[in-house]
N, C-alpha and C. Protein backbone atom coordinates (compact mmCIF):
# COMPACT_ATOMS: atom_id res chain seq x y z
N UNK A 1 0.83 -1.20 0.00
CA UNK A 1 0.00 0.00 0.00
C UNK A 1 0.87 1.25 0.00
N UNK A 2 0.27 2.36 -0.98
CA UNK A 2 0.89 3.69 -0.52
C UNK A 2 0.47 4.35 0.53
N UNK A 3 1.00 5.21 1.18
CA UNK A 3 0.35 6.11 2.30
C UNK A 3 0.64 7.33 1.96
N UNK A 4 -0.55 8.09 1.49
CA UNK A 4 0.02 9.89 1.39
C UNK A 4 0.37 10.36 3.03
N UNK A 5 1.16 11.06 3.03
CA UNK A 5 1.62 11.46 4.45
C UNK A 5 0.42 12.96 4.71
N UNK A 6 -0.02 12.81 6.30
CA UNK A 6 -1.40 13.77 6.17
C UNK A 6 -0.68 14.95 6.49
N UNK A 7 -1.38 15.74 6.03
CA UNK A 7 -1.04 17.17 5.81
C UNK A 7 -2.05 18.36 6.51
N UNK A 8 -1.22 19.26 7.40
CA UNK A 8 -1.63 19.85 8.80
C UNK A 8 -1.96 21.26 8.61
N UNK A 9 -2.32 22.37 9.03
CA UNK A 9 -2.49 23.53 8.61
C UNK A 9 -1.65 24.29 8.83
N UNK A 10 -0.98 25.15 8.12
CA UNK A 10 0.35 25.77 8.41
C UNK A 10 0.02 27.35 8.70
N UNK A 11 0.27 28.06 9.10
CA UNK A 11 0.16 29.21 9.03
C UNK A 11 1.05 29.85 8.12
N UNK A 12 0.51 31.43 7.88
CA UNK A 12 1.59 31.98 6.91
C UNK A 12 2.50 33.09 7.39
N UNK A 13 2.78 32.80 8.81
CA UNK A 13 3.89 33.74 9.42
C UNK A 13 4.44 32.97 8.92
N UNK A 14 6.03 34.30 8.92
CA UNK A 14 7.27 33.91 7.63
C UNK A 14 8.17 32.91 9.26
N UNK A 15 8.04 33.22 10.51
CA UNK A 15 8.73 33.31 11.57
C UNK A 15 8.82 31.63 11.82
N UNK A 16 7.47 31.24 11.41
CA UNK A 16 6.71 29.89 12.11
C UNK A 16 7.71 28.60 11.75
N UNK A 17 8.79 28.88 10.54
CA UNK A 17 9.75 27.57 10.64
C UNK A 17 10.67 27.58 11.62
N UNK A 18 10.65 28.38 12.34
CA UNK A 18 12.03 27.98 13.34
C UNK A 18 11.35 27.97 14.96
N UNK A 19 9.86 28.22 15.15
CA UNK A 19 9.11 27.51 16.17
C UNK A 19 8.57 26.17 16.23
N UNK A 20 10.45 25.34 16.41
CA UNK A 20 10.59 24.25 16.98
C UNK A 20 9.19 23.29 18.40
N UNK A 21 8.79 24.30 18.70
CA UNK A 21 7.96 23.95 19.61
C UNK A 21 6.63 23.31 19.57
N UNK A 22 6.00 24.07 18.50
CA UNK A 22 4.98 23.97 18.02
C UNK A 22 4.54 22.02 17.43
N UNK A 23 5.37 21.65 17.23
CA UNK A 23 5.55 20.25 16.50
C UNK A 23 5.42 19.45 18.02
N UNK A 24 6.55 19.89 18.76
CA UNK A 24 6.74 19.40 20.41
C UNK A 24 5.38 18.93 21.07
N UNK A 25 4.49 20.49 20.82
CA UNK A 25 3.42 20.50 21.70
C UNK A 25 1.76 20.10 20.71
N UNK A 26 2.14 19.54 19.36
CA UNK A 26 1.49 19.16 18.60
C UNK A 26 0.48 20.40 17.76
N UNK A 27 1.02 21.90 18.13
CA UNK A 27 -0.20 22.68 17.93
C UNK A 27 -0.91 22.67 16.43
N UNK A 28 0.30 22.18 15.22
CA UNK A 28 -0.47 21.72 14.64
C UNK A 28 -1.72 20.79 14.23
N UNK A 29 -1.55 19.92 15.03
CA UNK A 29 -2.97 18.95 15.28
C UNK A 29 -3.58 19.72 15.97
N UNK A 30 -3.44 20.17 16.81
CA UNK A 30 -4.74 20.85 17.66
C UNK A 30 -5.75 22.06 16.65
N UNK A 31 -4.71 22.38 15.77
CA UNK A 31 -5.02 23.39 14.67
C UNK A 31 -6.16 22.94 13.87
N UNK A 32 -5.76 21.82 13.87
CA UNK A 32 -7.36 21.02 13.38
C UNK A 32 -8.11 20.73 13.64
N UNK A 33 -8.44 21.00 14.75
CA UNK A 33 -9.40 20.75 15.76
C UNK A 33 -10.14 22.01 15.69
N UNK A 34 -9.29 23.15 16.74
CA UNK A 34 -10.28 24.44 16.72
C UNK A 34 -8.83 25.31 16.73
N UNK A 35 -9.17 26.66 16.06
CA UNK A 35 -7.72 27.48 15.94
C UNK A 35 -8.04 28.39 17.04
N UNK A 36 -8.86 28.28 18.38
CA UNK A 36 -9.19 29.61 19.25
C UNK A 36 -9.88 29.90 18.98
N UNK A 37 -10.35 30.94 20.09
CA UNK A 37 -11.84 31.41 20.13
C UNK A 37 -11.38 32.81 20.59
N UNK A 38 -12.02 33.76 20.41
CA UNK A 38 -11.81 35.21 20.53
C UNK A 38 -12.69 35.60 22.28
N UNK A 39 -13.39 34.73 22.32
CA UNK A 39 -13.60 34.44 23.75
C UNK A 39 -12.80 34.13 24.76
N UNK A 40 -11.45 33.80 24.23
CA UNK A 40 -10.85 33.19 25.42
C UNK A 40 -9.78 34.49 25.72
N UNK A 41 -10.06 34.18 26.90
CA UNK A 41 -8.69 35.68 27.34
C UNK A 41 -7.52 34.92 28.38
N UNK A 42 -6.52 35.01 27.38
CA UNK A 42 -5.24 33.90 28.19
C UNK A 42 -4.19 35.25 29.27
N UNK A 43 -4.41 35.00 30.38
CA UNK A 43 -3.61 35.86 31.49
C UNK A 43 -2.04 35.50 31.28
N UNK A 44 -1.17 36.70 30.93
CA UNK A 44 0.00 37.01 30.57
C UNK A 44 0.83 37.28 32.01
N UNK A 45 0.99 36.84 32.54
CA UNK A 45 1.93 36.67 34.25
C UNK A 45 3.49 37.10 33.91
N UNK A 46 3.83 37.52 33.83
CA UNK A 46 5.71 38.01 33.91
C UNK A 46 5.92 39.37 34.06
N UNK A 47 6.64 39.96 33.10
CA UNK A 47 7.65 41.11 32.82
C UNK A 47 6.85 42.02 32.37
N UNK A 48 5.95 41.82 31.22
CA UNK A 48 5.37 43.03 30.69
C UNK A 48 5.57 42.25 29.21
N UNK A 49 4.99 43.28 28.05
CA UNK A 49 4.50 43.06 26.99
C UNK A 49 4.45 44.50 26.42
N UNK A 50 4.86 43.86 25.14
CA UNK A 50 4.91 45.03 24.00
C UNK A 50 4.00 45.34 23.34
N UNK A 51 3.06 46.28 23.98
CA UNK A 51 2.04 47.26 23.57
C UNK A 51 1.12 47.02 22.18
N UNK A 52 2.49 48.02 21.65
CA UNK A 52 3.14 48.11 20.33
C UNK A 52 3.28 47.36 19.15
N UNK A 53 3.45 46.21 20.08
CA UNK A 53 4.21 45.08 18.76
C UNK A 53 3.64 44.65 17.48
N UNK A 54 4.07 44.84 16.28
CA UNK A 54 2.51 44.64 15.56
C UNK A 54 2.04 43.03 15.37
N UNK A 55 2.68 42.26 15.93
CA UNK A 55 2.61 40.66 15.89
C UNK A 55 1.22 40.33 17.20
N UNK A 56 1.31 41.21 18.15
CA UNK A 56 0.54 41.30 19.42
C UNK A 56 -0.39 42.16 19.43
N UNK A 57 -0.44 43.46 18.86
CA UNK A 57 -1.87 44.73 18.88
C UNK A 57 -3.18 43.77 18.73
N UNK A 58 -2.84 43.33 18.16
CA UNK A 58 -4.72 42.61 17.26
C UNK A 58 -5.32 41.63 18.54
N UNK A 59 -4.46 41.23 19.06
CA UNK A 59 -4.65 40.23 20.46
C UNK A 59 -4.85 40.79 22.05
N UNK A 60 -4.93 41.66 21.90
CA UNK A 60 -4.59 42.23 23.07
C UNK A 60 -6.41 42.32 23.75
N UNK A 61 -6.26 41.83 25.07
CA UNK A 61 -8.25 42.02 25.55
C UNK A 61 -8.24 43.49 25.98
N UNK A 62 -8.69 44.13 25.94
CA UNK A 62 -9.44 45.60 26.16
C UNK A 62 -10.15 45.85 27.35
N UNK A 63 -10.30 46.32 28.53
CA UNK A 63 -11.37 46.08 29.40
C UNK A 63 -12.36 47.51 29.02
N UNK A 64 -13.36 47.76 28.00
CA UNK A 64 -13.98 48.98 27.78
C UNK A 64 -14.79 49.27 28.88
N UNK A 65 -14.56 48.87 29.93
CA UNK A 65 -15.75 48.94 30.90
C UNK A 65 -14.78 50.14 31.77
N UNK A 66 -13.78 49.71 31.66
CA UNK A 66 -12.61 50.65 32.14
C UNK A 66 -11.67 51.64 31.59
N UNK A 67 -12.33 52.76 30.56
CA UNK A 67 -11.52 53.45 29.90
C UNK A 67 -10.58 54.17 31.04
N UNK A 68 -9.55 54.86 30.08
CA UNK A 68 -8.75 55.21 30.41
C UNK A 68 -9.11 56.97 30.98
N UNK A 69 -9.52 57.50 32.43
CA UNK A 69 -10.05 58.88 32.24
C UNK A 69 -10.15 58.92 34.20
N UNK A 70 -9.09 58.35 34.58
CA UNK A 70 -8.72 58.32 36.26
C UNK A 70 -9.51 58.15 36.81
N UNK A 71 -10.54 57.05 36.91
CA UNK A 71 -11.78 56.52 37.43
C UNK A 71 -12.11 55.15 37.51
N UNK A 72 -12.05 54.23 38.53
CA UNK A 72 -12.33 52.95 38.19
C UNK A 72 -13.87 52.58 38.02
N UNK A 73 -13.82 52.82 36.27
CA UNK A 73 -15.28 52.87 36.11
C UNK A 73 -16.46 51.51 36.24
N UNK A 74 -15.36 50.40 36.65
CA UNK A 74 -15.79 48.94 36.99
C UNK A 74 -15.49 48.70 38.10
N UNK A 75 -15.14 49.54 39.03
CA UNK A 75 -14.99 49.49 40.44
C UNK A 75 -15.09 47.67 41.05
N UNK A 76 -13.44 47.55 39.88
CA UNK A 76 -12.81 46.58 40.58
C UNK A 76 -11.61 46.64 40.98
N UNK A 77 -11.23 47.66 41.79
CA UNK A 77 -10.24 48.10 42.59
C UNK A 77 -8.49 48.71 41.65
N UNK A 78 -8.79 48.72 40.27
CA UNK A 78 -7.60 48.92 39.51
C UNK A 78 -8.38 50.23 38.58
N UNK A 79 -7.70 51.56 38.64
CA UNK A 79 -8.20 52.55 37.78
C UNK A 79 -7.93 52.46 36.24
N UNK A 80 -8.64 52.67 35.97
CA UNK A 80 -7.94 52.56 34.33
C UNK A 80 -7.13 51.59 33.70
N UNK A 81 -7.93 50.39 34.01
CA UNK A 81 -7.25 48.88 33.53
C UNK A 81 -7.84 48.30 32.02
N UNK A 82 -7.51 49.31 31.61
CA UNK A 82 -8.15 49.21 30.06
C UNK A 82 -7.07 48.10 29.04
N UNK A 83 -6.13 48.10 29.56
CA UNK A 83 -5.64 47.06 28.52
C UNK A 83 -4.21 46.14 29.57
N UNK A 84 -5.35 46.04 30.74
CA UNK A 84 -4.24 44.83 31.92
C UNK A 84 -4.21 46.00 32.73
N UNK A 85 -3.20 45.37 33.64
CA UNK A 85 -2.76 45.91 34.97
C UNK A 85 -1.13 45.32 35.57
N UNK A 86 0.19 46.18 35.93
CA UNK A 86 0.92 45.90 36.51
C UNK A 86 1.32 45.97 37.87
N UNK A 87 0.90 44.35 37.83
CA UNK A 87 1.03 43.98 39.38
C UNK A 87 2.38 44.53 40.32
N UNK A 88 3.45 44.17 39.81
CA UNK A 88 4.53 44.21 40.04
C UNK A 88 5.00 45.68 40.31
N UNK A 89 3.91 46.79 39.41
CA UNK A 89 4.65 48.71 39.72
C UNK A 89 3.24 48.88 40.46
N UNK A 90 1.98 48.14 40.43
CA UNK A 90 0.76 48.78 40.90
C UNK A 90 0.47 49.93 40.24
N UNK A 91 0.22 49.60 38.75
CA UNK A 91 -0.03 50.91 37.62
C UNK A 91 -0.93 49.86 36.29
N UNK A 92 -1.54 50.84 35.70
CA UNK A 92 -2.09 50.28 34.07
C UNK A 92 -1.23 50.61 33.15
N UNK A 93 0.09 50.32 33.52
CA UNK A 93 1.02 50.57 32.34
C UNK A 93 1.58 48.77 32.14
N UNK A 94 0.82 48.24 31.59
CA UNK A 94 1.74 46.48 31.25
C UNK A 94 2.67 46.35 30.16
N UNK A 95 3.55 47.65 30.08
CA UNK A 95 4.38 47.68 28.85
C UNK A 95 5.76 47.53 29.78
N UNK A 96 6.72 47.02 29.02
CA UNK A 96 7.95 45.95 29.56
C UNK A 96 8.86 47.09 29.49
N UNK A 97 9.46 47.43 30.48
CA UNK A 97 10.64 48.35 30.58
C UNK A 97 11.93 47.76 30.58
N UNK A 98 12.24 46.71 30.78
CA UNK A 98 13.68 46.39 31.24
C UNK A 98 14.20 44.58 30.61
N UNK A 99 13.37 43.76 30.90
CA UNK A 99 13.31 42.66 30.93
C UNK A 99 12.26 42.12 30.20
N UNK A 100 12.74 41.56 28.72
CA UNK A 100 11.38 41.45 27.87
C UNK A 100 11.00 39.64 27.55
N UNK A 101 11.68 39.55 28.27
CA UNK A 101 11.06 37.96 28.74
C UNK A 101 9.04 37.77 28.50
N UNK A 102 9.20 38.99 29.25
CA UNK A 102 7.16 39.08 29.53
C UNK A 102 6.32 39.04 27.89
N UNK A 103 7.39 40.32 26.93
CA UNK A 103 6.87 39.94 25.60
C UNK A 103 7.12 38.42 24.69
N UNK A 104 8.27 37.60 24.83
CA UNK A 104 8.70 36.55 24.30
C UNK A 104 7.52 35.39 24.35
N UNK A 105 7.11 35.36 26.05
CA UNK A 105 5.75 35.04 26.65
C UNK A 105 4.65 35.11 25.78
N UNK A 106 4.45 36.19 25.85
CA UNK A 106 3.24 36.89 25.25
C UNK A 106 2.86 36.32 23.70
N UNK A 107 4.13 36.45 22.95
CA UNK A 107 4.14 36.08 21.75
C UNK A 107 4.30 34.77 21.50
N UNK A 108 4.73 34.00 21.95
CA UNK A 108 4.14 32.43 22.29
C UNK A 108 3.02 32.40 22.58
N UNK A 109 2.23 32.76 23.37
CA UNK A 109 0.69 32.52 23.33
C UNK A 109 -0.15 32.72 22.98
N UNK A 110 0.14 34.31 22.81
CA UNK A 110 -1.23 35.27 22.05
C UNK A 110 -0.72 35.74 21.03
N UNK A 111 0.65 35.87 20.15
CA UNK A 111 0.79 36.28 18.97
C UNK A 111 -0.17 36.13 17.65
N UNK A 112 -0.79 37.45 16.82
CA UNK A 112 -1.75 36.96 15.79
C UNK A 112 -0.90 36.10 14.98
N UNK A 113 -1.77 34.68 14.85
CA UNK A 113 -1.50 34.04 13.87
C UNK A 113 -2.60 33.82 12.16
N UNK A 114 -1.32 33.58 11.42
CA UNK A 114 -2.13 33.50 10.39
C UNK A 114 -2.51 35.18 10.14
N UNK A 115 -1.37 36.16 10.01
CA UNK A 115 -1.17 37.66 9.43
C UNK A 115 -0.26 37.43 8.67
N UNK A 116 0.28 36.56 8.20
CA UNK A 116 1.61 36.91 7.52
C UNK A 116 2.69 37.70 7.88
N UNK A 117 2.86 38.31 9.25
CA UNK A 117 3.91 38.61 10.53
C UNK A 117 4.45 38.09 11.44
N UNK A 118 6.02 37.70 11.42
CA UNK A 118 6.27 37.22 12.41
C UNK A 118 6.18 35.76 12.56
N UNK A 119 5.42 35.57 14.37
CA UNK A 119 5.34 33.81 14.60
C UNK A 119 3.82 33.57 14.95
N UNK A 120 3.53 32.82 14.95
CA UNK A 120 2.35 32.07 15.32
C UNK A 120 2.01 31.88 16.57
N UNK A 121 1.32 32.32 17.11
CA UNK A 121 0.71 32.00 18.28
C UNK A 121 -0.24 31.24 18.72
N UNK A 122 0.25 30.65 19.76
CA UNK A 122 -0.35 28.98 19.88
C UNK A 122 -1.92 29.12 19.96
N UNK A 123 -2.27 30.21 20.88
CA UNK A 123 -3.39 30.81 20.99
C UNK A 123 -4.55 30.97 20.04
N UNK A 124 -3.80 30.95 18.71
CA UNK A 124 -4.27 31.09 17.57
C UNK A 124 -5.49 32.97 17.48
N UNK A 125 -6.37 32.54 17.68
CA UNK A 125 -7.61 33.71 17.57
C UNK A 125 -7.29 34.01 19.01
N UNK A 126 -7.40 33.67 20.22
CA UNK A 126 -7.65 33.99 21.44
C UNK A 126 -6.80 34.98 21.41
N UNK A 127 -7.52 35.83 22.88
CA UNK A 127 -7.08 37.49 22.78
C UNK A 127 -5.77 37.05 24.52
N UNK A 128 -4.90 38.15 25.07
CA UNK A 128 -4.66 37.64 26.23
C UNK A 128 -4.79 39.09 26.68
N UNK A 129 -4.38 38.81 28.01
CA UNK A 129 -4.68 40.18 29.18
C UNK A 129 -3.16 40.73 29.99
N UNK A 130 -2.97 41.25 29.64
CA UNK A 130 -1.46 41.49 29.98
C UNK A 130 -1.45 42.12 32.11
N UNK A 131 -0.79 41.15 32.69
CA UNK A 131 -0.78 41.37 34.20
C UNK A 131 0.65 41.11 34.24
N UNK A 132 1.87 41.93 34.64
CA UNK A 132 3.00 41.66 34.77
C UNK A 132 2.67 41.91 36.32
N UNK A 133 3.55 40.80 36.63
CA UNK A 133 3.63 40.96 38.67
C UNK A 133 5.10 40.83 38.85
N UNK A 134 5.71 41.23 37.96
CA UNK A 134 7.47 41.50 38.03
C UNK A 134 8.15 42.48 38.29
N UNK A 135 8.46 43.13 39.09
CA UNK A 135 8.97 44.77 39.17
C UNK A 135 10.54 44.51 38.72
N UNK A 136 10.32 45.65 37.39
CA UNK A 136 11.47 45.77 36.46
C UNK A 136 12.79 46.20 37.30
N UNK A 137 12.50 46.93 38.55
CA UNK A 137 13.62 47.39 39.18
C UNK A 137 13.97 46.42 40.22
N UNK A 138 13.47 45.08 40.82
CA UNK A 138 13.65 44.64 41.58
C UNK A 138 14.25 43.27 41.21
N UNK A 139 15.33 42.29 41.66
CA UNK A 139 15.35 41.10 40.99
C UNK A 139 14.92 39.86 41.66
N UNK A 140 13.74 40.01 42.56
CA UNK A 140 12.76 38.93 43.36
C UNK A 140 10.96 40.03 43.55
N UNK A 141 10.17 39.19 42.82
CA UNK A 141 9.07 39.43 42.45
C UNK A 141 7.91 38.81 43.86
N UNK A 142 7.69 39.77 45.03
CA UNK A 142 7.04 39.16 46.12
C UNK A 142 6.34 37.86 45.71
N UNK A 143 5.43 37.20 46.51
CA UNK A 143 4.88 36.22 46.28
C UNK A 143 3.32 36.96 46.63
N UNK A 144 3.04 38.01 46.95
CA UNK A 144 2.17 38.87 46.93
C UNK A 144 1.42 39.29 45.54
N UNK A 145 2.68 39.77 45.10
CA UNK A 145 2.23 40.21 43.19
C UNK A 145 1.92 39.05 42.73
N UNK A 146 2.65 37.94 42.70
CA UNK A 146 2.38 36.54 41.69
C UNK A 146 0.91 36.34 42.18
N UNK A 147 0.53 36.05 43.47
CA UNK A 147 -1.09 35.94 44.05
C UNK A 147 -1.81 36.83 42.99
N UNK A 148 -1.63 37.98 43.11
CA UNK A 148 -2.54 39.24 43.28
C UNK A 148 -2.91 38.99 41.58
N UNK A 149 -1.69 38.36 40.89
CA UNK A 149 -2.01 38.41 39.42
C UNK A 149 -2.67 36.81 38.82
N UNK A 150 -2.55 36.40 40.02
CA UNK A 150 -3.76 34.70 39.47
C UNK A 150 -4.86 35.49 39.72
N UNK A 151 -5.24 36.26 40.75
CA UNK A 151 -6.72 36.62 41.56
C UNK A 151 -7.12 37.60 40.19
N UNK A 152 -6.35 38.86 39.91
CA UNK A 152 -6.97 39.45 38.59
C UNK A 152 -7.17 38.91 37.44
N UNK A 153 -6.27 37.70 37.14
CA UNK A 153 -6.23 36.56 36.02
C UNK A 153 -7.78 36.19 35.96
N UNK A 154 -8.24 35.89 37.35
CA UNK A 154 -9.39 34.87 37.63
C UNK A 154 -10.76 35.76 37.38
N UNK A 155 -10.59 36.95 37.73
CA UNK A 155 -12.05 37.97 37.83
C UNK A 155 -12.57 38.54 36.68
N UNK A 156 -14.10 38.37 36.92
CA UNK A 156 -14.69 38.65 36.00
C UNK A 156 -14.13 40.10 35.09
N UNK A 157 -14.01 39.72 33.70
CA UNK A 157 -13.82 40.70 32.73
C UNK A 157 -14.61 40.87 31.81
């Protein structure tokens, strides 16, 4: 017998041949299954995340309930947590100052995939929420912040 060898869905980031991992963790098969849901909001725990990045903008969860205008207009204890919260400075700034570990993160999970930019993110469609509980100036991250950023991970958004 012949066997055609089966054939998986590839994405068309240029980045995606040298994410060795992806094969590791099978995400191609899973790709066939379901590529994400725009429902799902994956909590980003480290360093921080690049805003900016254009591999990451399209992914990013939004909290509109909480614009940005010095008011916690969802009076869930974080002002102006419109796009995350940093645990680690106790600010709505989740952009990575020092140590970009937090974006490398980020882009492994929630990177848009399937833009033709960059790498693929395992995440596929799913959006994530950027909570760094790392303080860029400090080099031990309490065990306070790591808590504080499962508990905001966990609450309703």
């Amino acid at each position: 017998p012949h066997y055609l060898p089966e054939l998986l869905y590839t994405p068309d980031d240029p980045l995606n041949i040298y994410q060795y991992y992806l094969d590791t963790i099978k995400a191609y098969d899973a790709w066939e299954i379901c590529k994400g849901d725009s429902n799902i909001v994956i909590g980003i725990t480290d360093t921080g995340v690049d805003i900016d990045h254009e591999d990451l903008q399209g992914n990013i969860y939004y909290n509109y309930n909480d614009p940005i205008n010095g008011i916690d207009d969802d009076n869930d204890g974080f002002i102006d947590n419109f796009r995350g919260w940093d645990l680690g400075e106790n600010d709505n700034n989740p952009q990575w100052e020092i140590n970009d570990h937090g974006v490398v993160v980020t882009g492994i999970a929630g990177a848009r995939t399937d833009n033709g930019i960059g790498i693929s993110g395992v995440g596929f469609k799913s959006r994530f929420l950027p909570e760094p509980s790392f303080s860029a100036y400090t080099t031990f991250s309490g065990i306070v912040s790591m808590l504080s950023a499962v508990t905001f991970s966990i609450s309703p958004i």
